[in-house]
C-alpha atoms as a PDB file:
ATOM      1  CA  UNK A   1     219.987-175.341 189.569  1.00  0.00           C
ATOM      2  CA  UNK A   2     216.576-175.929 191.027  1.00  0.00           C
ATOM      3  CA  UNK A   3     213.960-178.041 189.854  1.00  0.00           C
ATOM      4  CA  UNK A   4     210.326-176.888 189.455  1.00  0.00           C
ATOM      5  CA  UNK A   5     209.574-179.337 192.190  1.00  0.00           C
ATOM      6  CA  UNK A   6     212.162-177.195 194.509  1.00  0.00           C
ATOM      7  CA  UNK A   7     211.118-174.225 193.372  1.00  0.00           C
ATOM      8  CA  UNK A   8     207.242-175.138 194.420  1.00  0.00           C
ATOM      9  CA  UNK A   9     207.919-176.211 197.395  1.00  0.00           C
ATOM     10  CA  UNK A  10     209.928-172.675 197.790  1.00  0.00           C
ATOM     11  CA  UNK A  11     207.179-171.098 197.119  1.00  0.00           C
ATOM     12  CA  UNK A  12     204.364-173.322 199.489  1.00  0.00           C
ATOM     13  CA  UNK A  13     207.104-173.164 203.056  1.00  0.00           C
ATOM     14  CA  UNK A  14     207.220-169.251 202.156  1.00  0.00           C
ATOM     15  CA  UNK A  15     203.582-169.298 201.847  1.00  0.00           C
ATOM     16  CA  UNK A  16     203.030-171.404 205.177  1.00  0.00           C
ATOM     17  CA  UNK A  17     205.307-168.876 206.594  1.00  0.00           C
ATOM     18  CA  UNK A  18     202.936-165.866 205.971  1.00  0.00           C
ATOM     19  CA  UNK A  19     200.028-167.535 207.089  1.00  0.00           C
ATOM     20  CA  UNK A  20     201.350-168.326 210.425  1.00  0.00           C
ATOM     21  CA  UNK A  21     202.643-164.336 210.602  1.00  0.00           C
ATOM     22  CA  UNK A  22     206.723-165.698 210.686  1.00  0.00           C
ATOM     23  CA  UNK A  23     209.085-164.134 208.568  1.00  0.00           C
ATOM     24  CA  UNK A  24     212.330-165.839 206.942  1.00  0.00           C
ATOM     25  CA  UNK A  25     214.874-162.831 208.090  1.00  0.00           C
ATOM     26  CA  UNK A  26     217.434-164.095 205.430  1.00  0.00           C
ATOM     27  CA  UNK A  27     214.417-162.937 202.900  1.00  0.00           C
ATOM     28  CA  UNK A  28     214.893-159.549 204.342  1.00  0.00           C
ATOM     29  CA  UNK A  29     215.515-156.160 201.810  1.00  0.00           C
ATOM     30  CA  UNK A  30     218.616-155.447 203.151  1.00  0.00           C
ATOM     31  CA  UNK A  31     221.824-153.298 202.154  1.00  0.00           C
ATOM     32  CA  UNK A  32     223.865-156.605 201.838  1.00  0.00           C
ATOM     33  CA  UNK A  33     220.984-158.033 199.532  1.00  0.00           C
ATOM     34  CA  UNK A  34     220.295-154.960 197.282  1.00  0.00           C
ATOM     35  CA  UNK A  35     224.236-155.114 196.786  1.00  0.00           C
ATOM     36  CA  UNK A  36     224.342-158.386 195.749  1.00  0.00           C
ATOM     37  CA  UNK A  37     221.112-158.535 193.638  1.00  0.00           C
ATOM     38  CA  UNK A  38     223.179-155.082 191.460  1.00  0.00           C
ATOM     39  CA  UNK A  39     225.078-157.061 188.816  1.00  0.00           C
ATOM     40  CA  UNK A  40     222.462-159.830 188.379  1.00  0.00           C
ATOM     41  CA  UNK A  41     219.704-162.004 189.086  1.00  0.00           C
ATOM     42  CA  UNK A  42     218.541-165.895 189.568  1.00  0.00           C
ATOM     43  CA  UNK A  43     214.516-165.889 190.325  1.00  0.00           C
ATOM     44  CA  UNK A  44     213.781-169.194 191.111  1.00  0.00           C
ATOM     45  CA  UNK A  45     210.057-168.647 190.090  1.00  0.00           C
ATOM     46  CA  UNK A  46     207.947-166.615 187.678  1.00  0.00           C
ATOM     47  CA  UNK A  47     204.842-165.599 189.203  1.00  0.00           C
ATOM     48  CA  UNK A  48     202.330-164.156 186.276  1.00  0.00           C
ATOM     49  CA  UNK A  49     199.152-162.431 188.996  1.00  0.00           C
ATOM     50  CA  UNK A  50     196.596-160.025 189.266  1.00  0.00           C
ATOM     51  CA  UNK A  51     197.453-156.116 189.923  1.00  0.00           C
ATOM     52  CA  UNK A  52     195.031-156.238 193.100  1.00  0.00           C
ATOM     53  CA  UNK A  53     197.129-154.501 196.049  1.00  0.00           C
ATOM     54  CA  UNK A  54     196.306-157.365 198.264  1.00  0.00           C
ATOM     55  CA  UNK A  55     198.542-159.781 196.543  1.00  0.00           C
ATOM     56  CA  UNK A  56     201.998-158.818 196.399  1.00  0.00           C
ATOM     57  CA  UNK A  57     203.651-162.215 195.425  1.00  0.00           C
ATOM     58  CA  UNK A  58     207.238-160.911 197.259  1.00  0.00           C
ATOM     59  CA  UNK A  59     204.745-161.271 200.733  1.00  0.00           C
ATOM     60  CA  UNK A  60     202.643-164.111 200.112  1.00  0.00           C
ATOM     61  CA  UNK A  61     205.612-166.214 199.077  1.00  0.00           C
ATOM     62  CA  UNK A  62     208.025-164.966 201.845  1.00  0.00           C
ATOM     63  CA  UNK A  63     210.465-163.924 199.307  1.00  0.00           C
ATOM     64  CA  UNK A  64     213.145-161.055 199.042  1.00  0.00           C
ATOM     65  CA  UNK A  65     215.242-159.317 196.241  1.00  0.00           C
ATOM     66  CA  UNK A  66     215.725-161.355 193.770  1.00  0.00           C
ATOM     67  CA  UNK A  67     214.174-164.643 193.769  1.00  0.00           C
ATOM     68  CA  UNK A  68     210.623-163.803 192.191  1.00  0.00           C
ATOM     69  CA  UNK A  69     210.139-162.560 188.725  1.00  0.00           C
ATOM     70  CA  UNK A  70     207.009-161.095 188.870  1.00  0.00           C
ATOM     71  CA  UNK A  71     204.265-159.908 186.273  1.00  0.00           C
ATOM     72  CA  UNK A  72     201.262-158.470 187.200  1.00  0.00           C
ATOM     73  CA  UNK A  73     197.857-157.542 185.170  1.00  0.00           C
ATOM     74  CA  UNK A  74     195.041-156.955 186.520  1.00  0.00           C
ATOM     75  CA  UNK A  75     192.625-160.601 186.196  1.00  0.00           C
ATOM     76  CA  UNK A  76     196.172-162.546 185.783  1.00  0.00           C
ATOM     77  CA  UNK A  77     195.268-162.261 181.737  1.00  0.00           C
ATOM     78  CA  UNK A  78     197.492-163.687 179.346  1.00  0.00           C
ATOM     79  CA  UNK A  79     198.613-161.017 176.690  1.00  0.00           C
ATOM     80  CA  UNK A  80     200.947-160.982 173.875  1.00  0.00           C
ATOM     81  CA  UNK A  81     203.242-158.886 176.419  1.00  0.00           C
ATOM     82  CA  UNK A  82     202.709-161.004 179.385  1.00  0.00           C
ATOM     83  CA  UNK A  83     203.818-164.092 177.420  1.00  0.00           C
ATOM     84  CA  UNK A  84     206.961-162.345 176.309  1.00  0.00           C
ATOM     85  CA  UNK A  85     207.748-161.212 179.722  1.00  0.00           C
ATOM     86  CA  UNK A  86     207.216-164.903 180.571  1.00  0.00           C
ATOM     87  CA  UNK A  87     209.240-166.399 177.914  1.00  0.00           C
ATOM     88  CA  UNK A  88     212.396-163.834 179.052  1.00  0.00           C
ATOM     89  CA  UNK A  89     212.742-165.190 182.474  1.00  0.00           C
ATOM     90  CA  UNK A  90     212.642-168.560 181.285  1.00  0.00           C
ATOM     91  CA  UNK A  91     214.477-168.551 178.704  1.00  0.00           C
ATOM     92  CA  UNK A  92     217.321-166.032 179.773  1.00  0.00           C
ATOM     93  CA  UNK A  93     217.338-166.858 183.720  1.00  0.00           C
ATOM     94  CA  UNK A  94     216.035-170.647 183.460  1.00  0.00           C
ATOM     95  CA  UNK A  95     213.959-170.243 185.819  1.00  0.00           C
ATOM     96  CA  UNK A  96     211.930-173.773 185.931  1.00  0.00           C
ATOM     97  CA  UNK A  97     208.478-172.682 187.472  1.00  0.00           C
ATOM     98  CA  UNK A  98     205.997-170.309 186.394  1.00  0.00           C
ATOM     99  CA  UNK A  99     203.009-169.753 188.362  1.00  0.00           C
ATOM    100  CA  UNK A 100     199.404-168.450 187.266  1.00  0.00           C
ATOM    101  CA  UNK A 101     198.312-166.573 190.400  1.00  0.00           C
ATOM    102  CA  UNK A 102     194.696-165.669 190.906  1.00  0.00           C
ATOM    103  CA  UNK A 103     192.863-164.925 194.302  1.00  0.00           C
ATOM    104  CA  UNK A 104     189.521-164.743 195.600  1.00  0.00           C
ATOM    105  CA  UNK A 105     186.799-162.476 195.319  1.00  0.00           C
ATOM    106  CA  UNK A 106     189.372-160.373 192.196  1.00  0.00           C
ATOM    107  CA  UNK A 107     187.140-157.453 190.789  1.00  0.00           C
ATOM    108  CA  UNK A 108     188.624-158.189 187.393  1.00  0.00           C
ATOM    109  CA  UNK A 109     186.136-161.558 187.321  1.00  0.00           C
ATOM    110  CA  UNK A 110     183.531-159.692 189.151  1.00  0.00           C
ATOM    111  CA  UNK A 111     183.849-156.819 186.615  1.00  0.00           C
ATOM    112  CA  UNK A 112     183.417-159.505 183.814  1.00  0.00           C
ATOM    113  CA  UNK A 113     180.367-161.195 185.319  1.00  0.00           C
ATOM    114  CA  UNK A 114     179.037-157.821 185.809  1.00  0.00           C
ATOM    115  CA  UNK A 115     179.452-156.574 181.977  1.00  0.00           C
ATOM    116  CA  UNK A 116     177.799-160.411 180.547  1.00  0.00           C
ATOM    117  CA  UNK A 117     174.901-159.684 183.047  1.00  0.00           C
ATOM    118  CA  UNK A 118     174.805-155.976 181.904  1.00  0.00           C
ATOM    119  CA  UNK A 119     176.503-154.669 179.166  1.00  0.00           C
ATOM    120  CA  UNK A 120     178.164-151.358 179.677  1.00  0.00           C
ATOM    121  CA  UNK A 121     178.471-149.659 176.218  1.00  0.00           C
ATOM    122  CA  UNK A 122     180.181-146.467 177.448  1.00  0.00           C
ATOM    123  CA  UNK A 123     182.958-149.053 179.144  1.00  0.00           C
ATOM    124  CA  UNK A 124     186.514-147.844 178.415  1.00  0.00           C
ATOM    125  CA  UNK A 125     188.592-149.765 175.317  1.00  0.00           C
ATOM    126  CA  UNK A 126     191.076-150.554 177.576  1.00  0.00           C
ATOM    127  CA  UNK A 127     189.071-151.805 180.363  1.00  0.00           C
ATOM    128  CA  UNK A 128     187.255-153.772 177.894  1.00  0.00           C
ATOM    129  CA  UNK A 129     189.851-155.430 176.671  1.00  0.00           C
ATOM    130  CA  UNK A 130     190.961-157.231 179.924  1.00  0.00           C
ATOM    131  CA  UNK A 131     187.017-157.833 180.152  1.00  0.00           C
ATOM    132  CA  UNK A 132     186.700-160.019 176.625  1.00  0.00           C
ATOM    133  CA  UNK A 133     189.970-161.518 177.666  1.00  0.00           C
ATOM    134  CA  UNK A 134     188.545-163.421 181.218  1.00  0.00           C
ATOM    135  CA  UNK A 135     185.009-163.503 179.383  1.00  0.00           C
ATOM    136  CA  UNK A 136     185.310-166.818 177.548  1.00  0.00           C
ATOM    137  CA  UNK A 137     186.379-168.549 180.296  1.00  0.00           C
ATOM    138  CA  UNK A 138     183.943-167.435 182.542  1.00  0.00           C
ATOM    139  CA  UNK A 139     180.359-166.851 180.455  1.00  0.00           C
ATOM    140  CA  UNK A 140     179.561-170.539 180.122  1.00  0.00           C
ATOM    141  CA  UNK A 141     179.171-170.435 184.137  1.00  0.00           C
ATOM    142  CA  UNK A 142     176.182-168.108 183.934  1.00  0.00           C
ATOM    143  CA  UNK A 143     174.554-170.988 181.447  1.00  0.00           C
ATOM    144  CA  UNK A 144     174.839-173.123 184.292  1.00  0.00           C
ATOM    145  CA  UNK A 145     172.874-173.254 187.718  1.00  0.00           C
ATOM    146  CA  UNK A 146     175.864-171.054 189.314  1.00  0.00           C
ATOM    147  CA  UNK A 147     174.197-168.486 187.884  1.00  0.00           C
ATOM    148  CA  UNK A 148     171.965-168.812 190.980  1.00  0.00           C
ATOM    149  CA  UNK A 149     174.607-168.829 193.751  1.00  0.00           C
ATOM    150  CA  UNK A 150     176.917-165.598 193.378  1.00  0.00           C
ATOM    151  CA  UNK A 151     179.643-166.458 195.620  1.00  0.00           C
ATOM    152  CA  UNK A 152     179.899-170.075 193.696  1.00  0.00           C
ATOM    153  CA  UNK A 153     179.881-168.577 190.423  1.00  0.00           C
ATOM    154  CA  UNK A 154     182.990-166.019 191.641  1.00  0.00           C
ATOM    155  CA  UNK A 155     185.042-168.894 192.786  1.00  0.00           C
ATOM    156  CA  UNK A 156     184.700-170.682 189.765  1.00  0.00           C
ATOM    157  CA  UNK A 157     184.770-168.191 187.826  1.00  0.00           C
ATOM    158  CA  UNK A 158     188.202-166.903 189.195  1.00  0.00           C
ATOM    159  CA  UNK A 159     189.226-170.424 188.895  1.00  0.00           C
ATOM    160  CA  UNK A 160     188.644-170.800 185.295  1.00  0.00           C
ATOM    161  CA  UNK A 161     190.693-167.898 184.470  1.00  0.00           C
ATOM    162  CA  UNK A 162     193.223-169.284 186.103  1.00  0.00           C
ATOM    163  CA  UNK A 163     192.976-172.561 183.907  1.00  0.00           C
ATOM    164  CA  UNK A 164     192.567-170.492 180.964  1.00  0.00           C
ATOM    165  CA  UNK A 165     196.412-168.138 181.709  1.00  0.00           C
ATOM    166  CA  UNK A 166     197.853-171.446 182.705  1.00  0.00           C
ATOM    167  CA  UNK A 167     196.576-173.228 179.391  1.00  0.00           C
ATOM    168  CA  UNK A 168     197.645-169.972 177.006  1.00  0.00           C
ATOM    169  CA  UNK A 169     201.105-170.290 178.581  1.00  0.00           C
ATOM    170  CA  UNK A 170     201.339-174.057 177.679  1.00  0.00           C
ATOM    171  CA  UNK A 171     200.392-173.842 174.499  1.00  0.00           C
ATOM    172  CA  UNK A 172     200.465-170.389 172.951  1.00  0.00           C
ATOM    173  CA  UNK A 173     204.557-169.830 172.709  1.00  0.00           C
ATOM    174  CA  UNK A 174     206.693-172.702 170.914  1.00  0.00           C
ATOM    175  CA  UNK A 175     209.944-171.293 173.093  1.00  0.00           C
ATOM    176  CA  UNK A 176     207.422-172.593 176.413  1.00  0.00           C
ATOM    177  CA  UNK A 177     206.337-175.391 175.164  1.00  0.00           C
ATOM    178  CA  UNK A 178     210.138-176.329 174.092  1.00  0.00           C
ATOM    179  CA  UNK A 179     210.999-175.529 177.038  1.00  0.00           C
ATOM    180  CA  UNK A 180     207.842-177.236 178.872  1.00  0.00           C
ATOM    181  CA  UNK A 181     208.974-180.521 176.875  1.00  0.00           C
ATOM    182  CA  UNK A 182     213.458-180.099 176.617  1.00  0.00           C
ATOM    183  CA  UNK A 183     213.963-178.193 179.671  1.00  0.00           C
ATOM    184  CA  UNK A 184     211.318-179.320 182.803  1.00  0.00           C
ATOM    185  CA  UNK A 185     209.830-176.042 182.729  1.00  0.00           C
ATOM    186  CA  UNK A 186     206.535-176.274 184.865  1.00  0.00           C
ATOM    187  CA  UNK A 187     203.810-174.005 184.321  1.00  0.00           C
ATOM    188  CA  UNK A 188     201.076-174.289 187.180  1.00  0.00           C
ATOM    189  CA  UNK A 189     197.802-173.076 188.336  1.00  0.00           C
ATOM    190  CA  UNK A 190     197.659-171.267 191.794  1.00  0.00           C
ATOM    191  CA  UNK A 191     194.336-169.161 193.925  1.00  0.00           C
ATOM    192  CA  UNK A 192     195.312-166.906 196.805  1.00  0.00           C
ATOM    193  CA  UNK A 193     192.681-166.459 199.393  1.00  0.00           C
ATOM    194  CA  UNK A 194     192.159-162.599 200.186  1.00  0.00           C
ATOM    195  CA  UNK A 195     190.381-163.873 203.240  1.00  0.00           C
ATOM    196  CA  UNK A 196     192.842-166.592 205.315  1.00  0.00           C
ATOM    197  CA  UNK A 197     196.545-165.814 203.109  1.00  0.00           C
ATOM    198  CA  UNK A 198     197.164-169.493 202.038  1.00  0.00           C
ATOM    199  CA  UNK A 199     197.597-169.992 198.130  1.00  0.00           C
ATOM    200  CA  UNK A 200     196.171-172.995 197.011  1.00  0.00           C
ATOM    201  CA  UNK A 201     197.824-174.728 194.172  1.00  0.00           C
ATOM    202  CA  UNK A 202     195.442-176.599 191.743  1.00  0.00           C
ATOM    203  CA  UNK A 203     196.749-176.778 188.332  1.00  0.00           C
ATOM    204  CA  UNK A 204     199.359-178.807 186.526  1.00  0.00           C
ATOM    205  CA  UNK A 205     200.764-180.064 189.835  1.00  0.00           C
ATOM    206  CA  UNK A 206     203.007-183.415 190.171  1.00  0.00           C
ATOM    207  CA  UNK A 207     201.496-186.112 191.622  1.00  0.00           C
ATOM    208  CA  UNK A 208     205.037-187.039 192.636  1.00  0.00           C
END
C-alpha cells in the first residue's frame, strides 16, 4: 500500500508531466482499463477541488481510471457532504492522501470579495451559502492593506480558503483525525495556477 509520501509524489511527476505537455500512455482511458476498474477501485489520492472547468484533477495530475477520488464544489468548500465523501474513500479504500485543491484567479473567492465589498441582497440561498462558507477566511484580508492591491488580495484570498478546507478536514471528523493520528493519513494544502498548469503544494507538507 502506498504511503502519503508516494502518493504526493504521484501526484507532483503527473503534474510535471502536464506542464511539460507529455502524457503517461499507461494513464490512458482505455478498454483494458475501464475493464479492470468494473469490479473495484484503489485511488491512491483524494482530491477535494473547485467545480471550475479548468481544473479537472484526472488532467492536472496525469491520472486515469481509477486512481483519483475526486470531489468537486465550487470554492473547494468544506460541507457536511464533502467531509463524508472524504471520510468514505479513506476509510473504505485507505487511501492515505487527501488533497485541498484551489487555483488561481477561482470566481468562487472573487464572488466572495465581491458580496463583502457589496452586498447583494437579491443573491440566491444557495449561492450564498458557498459565499458565507469562503467569507471568514477571506474578510479579514480587506481589513488589511490588500485591500489596496486586487490581484494580492485574490491570491491570498484563494489561499486562505485553502487553509481553511484543509484545517476543517483535520479537525472537524473524529474518523480523519483517527485516521490522521492511527493510520498516516495526510491531509494537505494544494493551488493550481490557471495561468502556467503547475500545482503548487503549500500546506501540511513533510519536511522529510
Amino acid at each position: 500500500m502506498n504511503t502519503a509520501k508516494d502518493a504526493l509524489e504521484r501526484l507532483r511527476e503527473g503534474n510535471r508531466r502536464f506542464v511539460a505537455d507529455i502524457r503517461n500512455d499507461d494513464n490512458t482511458s482505455t478498454r483494458a482499463r475501464r475493464k479492470e476498474v468494473v469490479n473495484g477501485q484503489n485511488p491512491f489520492a483524494i482530491i477535494l477541488g473547485c467545480s471550475d472547468s479548468r481544473v479537472p484533477a484526472e488532467m492536472v495530475f496525469d491520472q486515469g481510471l481509477g486512481d483519483l477520488f475526486v470531489i468537486r464544489v465550487a470554492g473547494n468548500i468544506v460541507a457536511p457532504s464533502q467531509v463524508g465523501s472524504v471520510e468514505f474513500a479513506a476509510a473504505l479504500y485507505k487511501t492515505k492522501l487527501v488533497v485541498v485543491l484551489g487555483h488561481s484567479q477561482c470566481g468562487a473567492i472573487l464572488a466572495t470579495l465581491e458580496e463583502l465589498k457589496r452586498p447583494n441582497e437579491n443573491q440566491s440561498r444557495n449561492l450564498k451559502s458557498i459565499v458565507d462558507r469562503i467569507r471568514p477566511s477571506v474578510e479579514t484580508l480587506l481589513e488589511t492593506d490588500l485591500k489596496h492591491d486586487h490581484d494580492a488580495l485574490v491570491h491570498q484570498s484563494v489561499r486562505a480558503n485553502i487553509r481553511a478546507s484543509v484545517n476543517h478536514l483535520r479537525h472537524g471528523s473524529e474518523l480523519l483525525e483517527n485516521l490522521i493520528q492511527n493510520e498516516g493519513l495526510l491531509v494537505v494544502g494544494a493551488e493550481y495556477s490557471l495561468e502556467t498548469g503547475a500545482v503548487e503544494f503549500f500546506d501540511g507538507i513533510p519536511k522529510n
